[in-house]
C-alpha atoms as a PDB file:
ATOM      1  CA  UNK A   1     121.019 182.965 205.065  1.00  0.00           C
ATOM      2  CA  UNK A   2     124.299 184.334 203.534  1.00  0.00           C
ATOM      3  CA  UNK A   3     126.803 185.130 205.992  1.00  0.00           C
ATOM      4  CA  UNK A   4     127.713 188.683 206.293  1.00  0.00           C
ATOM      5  CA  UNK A   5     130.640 190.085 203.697  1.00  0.00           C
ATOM      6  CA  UNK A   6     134.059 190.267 205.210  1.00  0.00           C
ATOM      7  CA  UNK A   7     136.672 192.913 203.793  1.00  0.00           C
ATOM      8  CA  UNK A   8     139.088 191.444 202.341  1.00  0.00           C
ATOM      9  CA  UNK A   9     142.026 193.042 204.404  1.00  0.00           C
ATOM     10  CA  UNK A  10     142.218 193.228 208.421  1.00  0.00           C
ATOM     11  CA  UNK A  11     141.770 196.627 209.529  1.00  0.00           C
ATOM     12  CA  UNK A  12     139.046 197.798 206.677  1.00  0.00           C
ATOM     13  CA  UNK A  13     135.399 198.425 206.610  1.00  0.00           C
ATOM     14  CA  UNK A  14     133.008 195.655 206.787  1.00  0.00           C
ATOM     15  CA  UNK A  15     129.896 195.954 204.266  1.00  0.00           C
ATOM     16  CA  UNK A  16     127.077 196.222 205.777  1.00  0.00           C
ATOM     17  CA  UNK A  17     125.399 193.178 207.152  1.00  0.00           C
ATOM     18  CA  UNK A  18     121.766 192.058 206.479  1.00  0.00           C
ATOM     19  CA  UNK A  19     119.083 192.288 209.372  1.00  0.00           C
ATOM     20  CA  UNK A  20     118.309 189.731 211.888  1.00  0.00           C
ATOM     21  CA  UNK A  21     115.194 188.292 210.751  1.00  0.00           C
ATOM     22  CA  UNK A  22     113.735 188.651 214.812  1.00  0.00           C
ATOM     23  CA  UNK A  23     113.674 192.575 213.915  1.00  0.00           C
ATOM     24  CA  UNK A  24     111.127 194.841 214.904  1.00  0.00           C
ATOM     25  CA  UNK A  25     108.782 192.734 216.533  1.00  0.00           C
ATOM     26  CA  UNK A  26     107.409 195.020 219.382  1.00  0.00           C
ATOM     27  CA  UNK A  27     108.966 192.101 221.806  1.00  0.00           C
ATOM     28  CA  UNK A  28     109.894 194.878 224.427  1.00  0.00           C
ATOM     29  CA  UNK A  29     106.911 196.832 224.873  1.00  0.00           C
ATOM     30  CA  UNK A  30     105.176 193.527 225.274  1.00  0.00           C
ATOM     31  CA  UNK A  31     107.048 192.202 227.861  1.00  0.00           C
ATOM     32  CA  UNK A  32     106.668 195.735 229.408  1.00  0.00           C
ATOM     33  CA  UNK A  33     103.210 195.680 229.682  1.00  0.00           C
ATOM     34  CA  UNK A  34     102.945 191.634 230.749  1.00  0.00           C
ATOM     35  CA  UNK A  35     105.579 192.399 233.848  1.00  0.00           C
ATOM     36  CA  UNK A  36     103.953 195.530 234.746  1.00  0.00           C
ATOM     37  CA  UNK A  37     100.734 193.533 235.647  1.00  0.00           C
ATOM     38  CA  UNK A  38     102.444 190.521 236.848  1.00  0.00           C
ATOM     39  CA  UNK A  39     104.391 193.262 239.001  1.00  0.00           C
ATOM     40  CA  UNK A  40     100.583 194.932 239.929  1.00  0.00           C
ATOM     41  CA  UNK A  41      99.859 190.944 240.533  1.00  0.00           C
ATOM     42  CA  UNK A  42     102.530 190.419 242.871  1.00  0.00           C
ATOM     43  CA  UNK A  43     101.729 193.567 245.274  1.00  0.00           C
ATOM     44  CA  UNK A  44      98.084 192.666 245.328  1.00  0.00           C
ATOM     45  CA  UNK A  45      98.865 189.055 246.583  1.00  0.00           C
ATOM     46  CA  UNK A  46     101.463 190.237 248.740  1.00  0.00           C
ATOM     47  CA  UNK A  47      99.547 193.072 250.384  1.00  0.00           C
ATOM     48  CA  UNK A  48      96.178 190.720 250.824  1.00  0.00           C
ATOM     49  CA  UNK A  49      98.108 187.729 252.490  1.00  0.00           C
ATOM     50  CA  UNK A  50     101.211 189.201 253.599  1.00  0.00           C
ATOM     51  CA  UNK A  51     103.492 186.785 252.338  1.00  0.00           C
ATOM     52  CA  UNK A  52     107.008 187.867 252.990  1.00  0.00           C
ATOM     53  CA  UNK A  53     108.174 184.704 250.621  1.00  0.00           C
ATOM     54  CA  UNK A  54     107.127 187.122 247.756  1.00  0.00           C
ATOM     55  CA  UNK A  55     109.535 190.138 248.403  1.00  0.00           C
ATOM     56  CA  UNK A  56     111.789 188.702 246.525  1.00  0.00           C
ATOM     57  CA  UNK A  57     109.460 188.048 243.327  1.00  0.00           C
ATOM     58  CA  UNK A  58     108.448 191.778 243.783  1.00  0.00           C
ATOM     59  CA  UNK A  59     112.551 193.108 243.664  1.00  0.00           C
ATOM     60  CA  UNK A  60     113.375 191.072 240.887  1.00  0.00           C
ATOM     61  CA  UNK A  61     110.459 192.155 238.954  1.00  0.00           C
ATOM     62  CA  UNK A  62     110.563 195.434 239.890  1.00  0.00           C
ATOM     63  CA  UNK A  63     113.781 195.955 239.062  1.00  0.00           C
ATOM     64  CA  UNK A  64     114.403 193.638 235.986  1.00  0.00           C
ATOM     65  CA  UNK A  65     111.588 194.792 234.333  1.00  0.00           C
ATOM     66  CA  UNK A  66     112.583 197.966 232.290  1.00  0.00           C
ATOM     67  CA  UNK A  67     116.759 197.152 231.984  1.00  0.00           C
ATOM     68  CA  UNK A  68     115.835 193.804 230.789  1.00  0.00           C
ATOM     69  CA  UNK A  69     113.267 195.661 228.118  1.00  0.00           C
ATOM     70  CA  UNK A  70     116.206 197.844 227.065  1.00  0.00           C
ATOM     71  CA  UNK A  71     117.627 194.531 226.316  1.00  0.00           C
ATOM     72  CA  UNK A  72     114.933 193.332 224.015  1.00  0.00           C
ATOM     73  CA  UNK A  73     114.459 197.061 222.177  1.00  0.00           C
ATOM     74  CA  UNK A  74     118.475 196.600 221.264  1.00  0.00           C
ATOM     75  CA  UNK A  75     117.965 192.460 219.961  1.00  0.00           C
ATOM     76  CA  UNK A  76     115.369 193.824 217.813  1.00  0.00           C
ATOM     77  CA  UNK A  77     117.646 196.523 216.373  1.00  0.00           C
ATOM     78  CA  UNK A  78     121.194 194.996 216.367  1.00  0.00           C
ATOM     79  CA  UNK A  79     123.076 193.940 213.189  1.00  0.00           C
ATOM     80  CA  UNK A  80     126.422 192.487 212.472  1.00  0.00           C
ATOM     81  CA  UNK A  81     128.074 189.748 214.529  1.00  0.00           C
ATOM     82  CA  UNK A  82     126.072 190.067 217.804  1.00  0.00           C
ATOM     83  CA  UNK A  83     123.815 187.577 218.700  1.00  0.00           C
ATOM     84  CA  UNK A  84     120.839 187.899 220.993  1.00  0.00           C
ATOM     85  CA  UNK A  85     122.262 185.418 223.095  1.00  0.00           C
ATOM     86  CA  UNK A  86     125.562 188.125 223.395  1.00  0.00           C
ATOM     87  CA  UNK A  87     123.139 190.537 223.744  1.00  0.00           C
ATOM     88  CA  UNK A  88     121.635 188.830 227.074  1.00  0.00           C
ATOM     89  CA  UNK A  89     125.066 188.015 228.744  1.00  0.00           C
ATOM     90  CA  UNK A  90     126.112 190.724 227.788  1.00  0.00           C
ATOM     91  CA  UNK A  91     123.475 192.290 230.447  1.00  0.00           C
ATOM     92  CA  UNK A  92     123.858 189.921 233.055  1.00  0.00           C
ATOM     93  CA  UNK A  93     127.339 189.794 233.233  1.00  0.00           C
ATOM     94  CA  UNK A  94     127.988 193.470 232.598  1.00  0.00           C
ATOM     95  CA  UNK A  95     125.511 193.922 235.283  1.00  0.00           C
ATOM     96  CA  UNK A  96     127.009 191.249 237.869  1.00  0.00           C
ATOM     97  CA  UNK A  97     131.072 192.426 237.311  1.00  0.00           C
ATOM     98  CA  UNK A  98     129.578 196.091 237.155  1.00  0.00           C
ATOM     99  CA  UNK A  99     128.512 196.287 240.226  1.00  0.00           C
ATOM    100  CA  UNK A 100     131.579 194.104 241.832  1.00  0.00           C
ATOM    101  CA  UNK A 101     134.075 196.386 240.424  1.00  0.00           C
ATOM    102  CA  UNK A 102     132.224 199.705 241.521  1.00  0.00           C
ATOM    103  CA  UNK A 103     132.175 197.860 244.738  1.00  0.00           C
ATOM    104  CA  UNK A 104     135.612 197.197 244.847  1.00  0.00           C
ATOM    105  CA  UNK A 105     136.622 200.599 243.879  1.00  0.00           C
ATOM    106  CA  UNK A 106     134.108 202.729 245.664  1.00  0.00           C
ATOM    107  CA  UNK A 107     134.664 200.720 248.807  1.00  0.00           C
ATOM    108  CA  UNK A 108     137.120 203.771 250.156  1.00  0.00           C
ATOM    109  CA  UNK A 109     135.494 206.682 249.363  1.00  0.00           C
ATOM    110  CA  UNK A 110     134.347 208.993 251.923  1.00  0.00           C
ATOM    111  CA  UNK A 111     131.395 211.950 252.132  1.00  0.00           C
ATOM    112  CA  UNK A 112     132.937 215.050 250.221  1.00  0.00           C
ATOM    113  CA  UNK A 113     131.832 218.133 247.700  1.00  0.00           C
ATOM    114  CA  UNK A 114     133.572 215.713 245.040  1.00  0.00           C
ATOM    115  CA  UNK A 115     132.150 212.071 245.906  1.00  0.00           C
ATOM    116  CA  UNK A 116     129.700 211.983 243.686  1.00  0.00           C
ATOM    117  CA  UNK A 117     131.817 212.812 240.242  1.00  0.00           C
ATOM    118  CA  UNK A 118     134.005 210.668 241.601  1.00  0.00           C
ATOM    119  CA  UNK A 119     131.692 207.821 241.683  1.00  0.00           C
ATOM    120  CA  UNK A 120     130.444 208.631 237.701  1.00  0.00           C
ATOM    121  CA  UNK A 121     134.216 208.343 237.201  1.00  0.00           C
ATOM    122  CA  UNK A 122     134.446 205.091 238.493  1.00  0.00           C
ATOM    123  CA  UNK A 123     131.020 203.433 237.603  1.00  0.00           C
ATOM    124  CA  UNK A 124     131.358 204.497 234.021  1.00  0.00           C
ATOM    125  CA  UNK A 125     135.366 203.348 233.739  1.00  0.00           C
ATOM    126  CA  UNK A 126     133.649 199.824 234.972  1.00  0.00           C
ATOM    127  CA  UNK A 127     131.215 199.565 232.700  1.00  0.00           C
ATOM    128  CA  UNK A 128     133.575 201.159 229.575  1.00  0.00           C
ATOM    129  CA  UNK A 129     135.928 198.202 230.525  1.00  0.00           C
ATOM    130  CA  UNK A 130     133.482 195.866 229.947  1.00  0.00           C
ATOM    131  CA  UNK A 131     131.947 197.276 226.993  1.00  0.00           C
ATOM    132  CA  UNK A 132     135.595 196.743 225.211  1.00  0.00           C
ATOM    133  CA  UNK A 133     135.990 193.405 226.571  1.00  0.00           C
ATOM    134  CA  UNK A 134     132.487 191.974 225.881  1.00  0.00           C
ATOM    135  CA  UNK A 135     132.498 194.190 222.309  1.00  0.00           C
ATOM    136  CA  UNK A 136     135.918 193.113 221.195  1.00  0.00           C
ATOM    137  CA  UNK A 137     134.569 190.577 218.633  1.00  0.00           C
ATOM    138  CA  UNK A 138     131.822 192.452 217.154  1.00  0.00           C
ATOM    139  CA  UNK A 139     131.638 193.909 213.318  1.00  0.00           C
ATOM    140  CA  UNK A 140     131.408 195.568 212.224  1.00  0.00           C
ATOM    141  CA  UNK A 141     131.943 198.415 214.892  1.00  0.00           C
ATOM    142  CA  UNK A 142     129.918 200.994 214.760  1.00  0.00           C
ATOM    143  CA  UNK A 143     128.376 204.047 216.820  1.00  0.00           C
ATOM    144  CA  UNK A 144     124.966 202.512 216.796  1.00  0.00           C
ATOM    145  CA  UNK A 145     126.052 198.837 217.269  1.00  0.00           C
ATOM    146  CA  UNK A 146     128.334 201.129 220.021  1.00  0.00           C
ATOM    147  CA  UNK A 147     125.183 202.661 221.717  1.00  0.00           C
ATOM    148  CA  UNK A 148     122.701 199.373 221.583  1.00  0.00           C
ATOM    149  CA  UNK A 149     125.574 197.495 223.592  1.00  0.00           C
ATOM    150  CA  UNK A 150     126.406 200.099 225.604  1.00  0.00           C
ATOM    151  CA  UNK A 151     123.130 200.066 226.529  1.00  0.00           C
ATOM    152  CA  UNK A 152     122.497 196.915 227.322  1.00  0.00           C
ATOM    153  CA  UNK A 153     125.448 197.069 229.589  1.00  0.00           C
ATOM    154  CA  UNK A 154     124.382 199.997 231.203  1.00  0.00           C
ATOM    155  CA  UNK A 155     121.406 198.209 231.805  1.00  0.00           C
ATOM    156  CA  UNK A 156     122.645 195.262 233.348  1.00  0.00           C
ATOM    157  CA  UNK A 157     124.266 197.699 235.711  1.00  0.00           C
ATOM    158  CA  UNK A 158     120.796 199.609 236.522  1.00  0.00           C
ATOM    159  CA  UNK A 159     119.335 196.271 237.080  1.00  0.00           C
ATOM    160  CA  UNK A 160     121.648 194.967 239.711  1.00  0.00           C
ATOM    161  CA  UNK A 161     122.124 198.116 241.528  1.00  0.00           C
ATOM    162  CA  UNK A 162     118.120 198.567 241.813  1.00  0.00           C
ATOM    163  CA  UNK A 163     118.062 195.689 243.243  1.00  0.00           C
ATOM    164  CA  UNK A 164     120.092 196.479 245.833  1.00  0.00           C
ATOM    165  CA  UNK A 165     118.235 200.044 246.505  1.00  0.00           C
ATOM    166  CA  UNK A 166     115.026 197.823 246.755  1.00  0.00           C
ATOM    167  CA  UNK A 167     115.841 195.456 248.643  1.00  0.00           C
ATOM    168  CA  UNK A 168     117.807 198.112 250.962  1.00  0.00           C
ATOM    169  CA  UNK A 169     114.038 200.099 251.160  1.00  0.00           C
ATOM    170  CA  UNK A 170     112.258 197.026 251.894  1.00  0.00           C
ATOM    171  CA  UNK A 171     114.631 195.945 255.207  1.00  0.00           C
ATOM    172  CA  UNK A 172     113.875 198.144 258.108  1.00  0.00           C
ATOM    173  CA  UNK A 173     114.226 197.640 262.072  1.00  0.00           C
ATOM    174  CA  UNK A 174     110.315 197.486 261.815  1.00  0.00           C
ATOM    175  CA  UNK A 175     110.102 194.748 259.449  1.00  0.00           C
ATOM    176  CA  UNK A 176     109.128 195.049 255.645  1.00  0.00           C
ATOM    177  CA  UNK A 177     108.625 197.794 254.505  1.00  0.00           C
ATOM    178  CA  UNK A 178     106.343 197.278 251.721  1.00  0.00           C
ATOM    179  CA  UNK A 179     105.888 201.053 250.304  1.00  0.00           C
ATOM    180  CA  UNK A 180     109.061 202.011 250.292  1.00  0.00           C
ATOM    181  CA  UNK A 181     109.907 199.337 248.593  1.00  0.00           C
ATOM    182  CA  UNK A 182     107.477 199.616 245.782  1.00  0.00           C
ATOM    183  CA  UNK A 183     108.112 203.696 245.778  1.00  0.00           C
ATOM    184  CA  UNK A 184     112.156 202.817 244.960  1.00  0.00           C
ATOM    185  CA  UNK A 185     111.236 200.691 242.504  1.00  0.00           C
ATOM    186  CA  UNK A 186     108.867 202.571 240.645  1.00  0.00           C
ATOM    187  CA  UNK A 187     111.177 205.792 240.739  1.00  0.00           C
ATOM    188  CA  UNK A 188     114.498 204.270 239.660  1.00  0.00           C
ATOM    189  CA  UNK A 189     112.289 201.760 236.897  1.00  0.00           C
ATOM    190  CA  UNK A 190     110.941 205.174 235.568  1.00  0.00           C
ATOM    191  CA  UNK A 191     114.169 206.512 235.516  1.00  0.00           C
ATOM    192  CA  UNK A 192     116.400 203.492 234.475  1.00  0.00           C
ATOM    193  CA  UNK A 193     116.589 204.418 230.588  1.00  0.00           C
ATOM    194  CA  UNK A 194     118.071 207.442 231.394  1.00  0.00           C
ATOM    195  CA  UNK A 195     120.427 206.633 233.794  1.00  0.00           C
ATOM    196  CA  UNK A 196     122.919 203.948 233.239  1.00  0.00           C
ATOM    197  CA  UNK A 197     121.616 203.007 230.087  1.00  0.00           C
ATOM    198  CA  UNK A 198     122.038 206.348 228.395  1.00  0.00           C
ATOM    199  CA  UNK A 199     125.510 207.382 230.197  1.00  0.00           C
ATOM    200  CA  UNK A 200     126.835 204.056 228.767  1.00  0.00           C
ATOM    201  CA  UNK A 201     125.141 204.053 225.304  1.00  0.00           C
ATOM    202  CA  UNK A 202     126.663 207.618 224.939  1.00  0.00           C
ATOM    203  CA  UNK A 203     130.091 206.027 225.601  1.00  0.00           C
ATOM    204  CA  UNK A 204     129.696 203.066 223.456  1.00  0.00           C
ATOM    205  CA  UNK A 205     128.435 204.940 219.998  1.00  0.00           C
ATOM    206  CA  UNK A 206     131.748 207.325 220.127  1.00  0.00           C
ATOM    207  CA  UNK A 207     133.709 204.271 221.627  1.00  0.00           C
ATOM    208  CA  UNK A 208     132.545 201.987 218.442  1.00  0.00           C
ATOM    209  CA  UNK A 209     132.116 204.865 216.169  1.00  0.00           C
ATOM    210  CA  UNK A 210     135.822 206.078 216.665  1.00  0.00           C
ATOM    211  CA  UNK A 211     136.804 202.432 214.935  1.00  0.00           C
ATOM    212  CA  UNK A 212     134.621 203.882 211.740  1.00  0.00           C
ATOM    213  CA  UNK A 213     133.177 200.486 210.740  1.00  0.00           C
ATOM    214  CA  UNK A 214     136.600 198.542 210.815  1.00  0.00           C
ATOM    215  CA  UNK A 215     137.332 195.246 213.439  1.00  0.00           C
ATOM    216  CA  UNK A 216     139.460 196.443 215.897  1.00  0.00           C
ATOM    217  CA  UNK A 217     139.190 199.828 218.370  1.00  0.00           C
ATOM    218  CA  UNK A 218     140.829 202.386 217.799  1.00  0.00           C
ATOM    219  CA  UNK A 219     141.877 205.355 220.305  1.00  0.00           C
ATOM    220  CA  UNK A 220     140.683 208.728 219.924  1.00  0.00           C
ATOM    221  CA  UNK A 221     140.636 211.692 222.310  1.00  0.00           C
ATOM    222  CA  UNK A 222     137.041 212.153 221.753  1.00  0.00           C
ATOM    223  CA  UNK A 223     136.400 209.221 224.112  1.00  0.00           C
ATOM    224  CA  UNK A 224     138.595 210.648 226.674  1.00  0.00           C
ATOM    225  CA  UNK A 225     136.154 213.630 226.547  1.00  0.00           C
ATOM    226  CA  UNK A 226     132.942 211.164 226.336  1.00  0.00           C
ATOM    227  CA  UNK A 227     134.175 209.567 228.983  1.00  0.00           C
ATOM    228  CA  UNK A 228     134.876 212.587 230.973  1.00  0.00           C
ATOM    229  CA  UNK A 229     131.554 214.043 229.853  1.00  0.00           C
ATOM    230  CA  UNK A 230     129.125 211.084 230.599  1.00  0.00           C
ATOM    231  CA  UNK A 231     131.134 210.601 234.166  1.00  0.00           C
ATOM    232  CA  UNK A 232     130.051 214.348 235.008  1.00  0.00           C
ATOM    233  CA  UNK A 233     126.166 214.133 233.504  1.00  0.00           C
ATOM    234  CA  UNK A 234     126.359 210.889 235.887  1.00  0.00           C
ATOM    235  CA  UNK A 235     127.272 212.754 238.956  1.00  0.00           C
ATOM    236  CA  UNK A 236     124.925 215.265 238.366  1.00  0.00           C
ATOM    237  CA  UNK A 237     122.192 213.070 237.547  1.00  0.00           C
ATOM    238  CA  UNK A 238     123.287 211.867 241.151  1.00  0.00           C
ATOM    239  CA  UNK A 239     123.436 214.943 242.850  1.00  0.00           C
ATOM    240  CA  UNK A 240     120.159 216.381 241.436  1.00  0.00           C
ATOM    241  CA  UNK A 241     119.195 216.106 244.887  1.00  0.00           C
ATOM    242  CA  UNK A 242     121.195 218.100 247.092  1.00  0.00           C
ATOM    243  CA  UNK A 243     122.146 220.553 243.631  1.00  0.00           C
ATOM    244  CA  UNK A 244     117.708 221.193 244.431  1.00  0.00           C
ATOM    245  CA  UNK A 245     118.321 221.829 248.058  1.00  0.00           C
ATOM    246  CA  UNK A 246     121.250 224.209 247.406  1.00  0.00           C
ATOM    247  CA  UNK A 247     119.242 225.934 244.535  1.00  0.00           C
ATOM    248  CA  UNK A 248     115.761 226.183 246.673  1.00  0.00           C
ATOM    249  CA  UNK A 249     117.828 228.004 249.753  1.00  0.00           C
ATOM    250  CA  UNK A 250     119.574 230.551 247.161  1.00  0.00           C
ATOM    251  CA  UNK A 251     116.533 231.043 245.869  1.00  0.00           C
ATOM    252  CA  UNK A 252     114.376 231.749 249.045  1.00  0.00           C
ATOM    253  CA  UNK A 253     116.015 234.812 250.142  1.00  0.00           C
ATOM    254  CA  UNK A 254     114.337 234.761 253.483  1.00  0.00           C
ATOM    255  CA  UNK A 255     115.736 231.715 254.004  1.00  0.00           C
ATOM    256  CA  UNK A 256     119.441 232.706 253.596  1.00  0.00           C
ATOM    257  CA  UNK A 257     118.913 235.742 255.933  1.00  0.00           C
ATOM    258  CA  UNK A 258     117.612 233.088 259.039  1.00  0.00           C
ATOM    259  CA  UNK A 259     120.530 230.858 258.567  1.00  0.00           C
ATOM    260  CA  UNK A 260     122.718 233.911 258.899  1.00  0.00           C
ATOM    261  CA  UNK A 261     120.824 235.311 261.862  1.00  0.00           C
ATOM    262  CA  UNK A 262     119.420 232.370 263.412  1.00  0.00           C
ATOM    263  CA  UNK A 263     121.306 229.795 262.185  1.00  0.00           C
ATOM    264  CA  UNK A 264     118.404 228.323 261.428  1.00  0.00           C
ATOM    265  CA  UNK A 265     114.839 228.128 259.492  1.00  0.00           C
ATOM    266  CA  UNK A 266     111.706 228.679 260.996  1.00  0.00           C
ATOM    267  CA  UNK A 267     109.017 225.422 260.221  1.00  0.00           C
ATOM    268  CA  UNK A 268     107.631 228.148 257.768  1.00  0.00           C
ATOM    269  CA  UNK A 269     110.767 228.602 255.349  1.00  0.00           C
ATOM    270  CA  UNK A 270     111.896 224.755 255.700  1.00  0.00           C
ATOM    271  CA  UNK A 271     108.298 224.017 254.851  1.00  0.00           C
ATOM    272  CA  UNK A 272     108.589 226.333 251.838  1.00  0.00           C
ATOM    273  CA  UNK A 273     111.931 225.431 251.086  1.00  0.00           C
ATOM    274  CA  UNK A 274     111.239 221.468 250.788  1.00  0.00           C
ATOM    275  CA  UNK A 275     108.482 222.149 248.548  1.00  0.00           C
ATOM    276  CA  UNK A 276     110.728 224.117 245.977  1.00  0.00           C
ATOM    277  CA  UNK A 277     113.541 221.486 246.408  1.00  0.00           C
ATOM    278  CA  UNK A 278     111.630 218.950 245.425  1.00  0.00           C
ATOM    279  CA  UNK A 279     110.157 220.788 242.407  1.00  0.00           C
ATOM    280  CA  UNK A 280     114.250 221.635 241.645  1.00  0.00           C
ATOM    281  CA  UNK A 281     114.868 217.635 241.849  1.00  0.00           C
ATOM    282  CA  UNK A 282     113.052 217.049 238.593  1.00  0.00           C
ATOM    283  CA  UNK A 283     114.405 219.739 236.670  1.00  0.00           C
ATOM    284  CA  UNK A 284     117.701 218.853 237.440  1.00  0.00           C
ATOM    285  CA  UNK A 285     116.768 215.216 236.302  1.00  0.00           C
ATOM    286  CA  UNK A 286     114.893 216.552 233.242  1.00  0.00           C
ATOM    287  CA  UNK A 287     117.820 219.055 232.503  1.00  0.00           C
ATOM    288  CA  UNK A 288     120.734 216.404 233.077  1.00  0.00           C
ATOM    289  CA  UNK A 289     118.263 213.785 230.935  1.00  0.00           C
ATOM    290  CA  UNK A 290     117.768 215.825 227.839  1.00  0.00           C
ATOM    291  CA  UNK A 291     121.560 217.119 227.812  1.00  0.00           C
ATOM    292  CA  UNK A 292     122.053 213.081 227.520  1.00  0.00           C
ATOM    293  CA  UNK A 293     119.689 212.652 225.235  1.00  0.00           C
ATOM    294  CA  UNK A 294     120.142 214.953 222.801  1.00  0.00           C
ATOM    295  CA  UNK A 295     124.152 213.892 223.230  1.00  0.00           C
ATOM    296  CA  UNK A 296     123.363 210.606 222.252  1.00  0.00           C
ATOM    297  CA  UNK A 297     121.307 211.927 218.994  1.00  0.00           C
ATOM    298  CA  UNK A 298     124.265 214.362 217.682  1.00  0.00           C
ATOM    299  CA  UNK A 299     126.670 211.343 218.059  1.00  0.00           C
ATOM    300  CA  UNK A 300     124.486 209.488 215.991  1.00  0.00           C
ATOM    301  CA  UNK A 301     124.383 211.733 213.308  1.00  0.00           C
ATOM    302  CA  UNK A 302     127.547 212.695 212.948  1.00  0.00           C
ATOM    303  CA  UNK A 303     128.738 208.940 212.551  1.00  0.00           C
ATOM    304  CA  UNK A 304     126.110 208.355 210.011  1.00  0.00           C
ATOM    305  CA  UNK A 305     127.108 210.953 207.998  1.00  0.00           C
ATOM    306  CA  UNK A 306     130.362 210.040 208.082  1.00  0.00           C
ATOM    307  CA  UNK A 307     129.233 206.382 207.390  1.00  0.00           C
ATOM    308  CA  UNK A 308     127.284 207.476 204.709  1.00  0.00           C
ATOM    309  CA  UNK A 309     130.381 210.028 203.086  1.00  0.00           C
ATOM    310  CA  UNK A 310     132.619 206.914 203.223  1.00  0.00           C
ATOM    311  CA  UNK A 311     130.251 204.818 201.481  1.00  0.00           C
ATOM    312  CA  UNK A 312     130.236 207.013 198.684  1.00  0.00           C
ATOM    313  CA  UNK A 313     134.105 207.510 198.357  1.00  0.00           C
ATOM    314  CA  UNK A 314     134.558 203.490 197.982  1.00  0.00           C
ATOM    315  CA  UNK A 315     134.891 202.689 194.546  1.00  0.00           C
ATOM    316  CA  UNK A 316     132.281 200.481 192.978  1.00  0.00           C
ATOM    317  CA  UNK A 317     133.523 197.439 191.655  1.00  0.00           C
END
């Protein structure tokens, strides 16, 4: 196979590279349906002999499972320099140093009205450090090379930091705790590609697509404002819970005329509240979600139409 066509100068467009032949294989949706039953498996045998040896089998799963898909979907649509081997550290160690830096950072902070944009601040200036670092080399640089390795970082980070939750479910003062393990994992896998993955693909397309093609980053105050952006969607997205709670009293009238009087709710109006909370809690998601989402898509387009208007400015020689 040819290697792909350099520009001639530092600094100017690359051409654009042919496909790896591993595209579009359907590898990820096939290694999402072969975990998901050796996941089902794993909670059969574990719940029929109660085998504590296999909680750890069921967190890794569990939480591998749909990041590390995320990592196949982007092999089988990258270009350019990255490899697929690049591709997989870059999940595991964008994962690994993602969570050690949040760590690190986030060790400090205390309960406040602000904590949680705070920590979307800090996670995604984490993971944005090691999208430039691990992305440094690649050509040529653009928004959708961007957004399939910021994904894949953001999915290393998802993976690790299920883990965690999981393993945090399963570890009680009563032993195992073998449903609340399985309903962590099941919430945050079903989540996952909109978490992480899509704050930090958001980041990487305008981070890549800012360098319009060429070898080297270059600074724009559009990322500032990604940045900024994706760190507030993130503490949302985090917040989604007590946003619902704060929404669901507002919302119940009665319920803001006992805490006034009472200083309290009857079983009645928590009862009622509760159940409109958690109905809040997915809209927020869904709302939060779909402002990502459809983020990510405009992104998209506008780089490839300005990919495509610079293609047809370059003379033909």
């Amino acid at each position: 196979m040819d290697e792909p066509q350099t520009a001639a100068v530092t600094g100017l467009a690359y051409s654009a590279p042919a496909p790896h032949p591993h595209h579009h294989h359907g590898w990820w949706w096939k290694t999402l349906l072969t975990g998901l039953a050796l996941w089902i498996l794993t909670i059969v045998v574990t719940a029929v002999t109660g085998n504590t040896n296999l909680i750890p089998t069921l967190i890794l799963l569990g939480s591998f499972l749909v990041p590390f898909c995320v990592v196949l979907f982007a092999i089988e649509r990258v270009t350019g320099s990255i490899s697929s081997l690049q591709l997989v550290l870059a999940f595991f160690i964008g994962g690994i140093f993602g969570v050690l830096g949040a760590s690190l950072l986030e060790v400090n902070l205390h309960q406040s009205w602000g904590l949680y944009l705070l920590v979307g601040l800090i996670e995604e200036f984490v993971k944005a450090v090691l999208l430039i670092i691990i992305g440094w080399r690649v050509v040529p640089k653009t928004a959708t090379q961007g957004a399939l390795l910021g994904a894949t970082v953001g999915a290393g980070f998802a993976a690790f930091e299920s883990a965690g939750y999981a393993f945090n479910a399963a570890i009680t003062s009563r032993g195992i705790d073998l449903i609340a393990l399985l309903q962590t994992e099941v919430l945050r896998a079903i989540l996952a590609p909109v978490g992480h993955v899509l704050w930090t693909a958001v980041l990487g397309a305008v981070l890549f697509g800012a360098a319009r093609g060429r070898t080297r980053f270059r600074f724009s105050i559009w990322i500032v404002v990604t940045y900024l952006g994706v760190s507030v969607l993130h503490g949302l997205w985090d917040s989604a819970g007590d946003l619902a709670a704060v929404i669901a009293l507002i919302a119940n009238g009665r319920a803001l005329e006992e805490l006034t009087t009472a200083g309290g709710l009857t079983a009645e109006t928590a009862n009622a509240v509760t159940a409109l909370a958690g109905i809040l809690y997915f809209v927020v998601l869904v709302v939060v979600a779909a402002g990502g989402l459809l983020t990510l898509w405009l992104i998209l387009r506008h780089y490839r139409r300005a990919e495509h208007a610079r293609l047809r400015e370059q003379p033909i020689v």
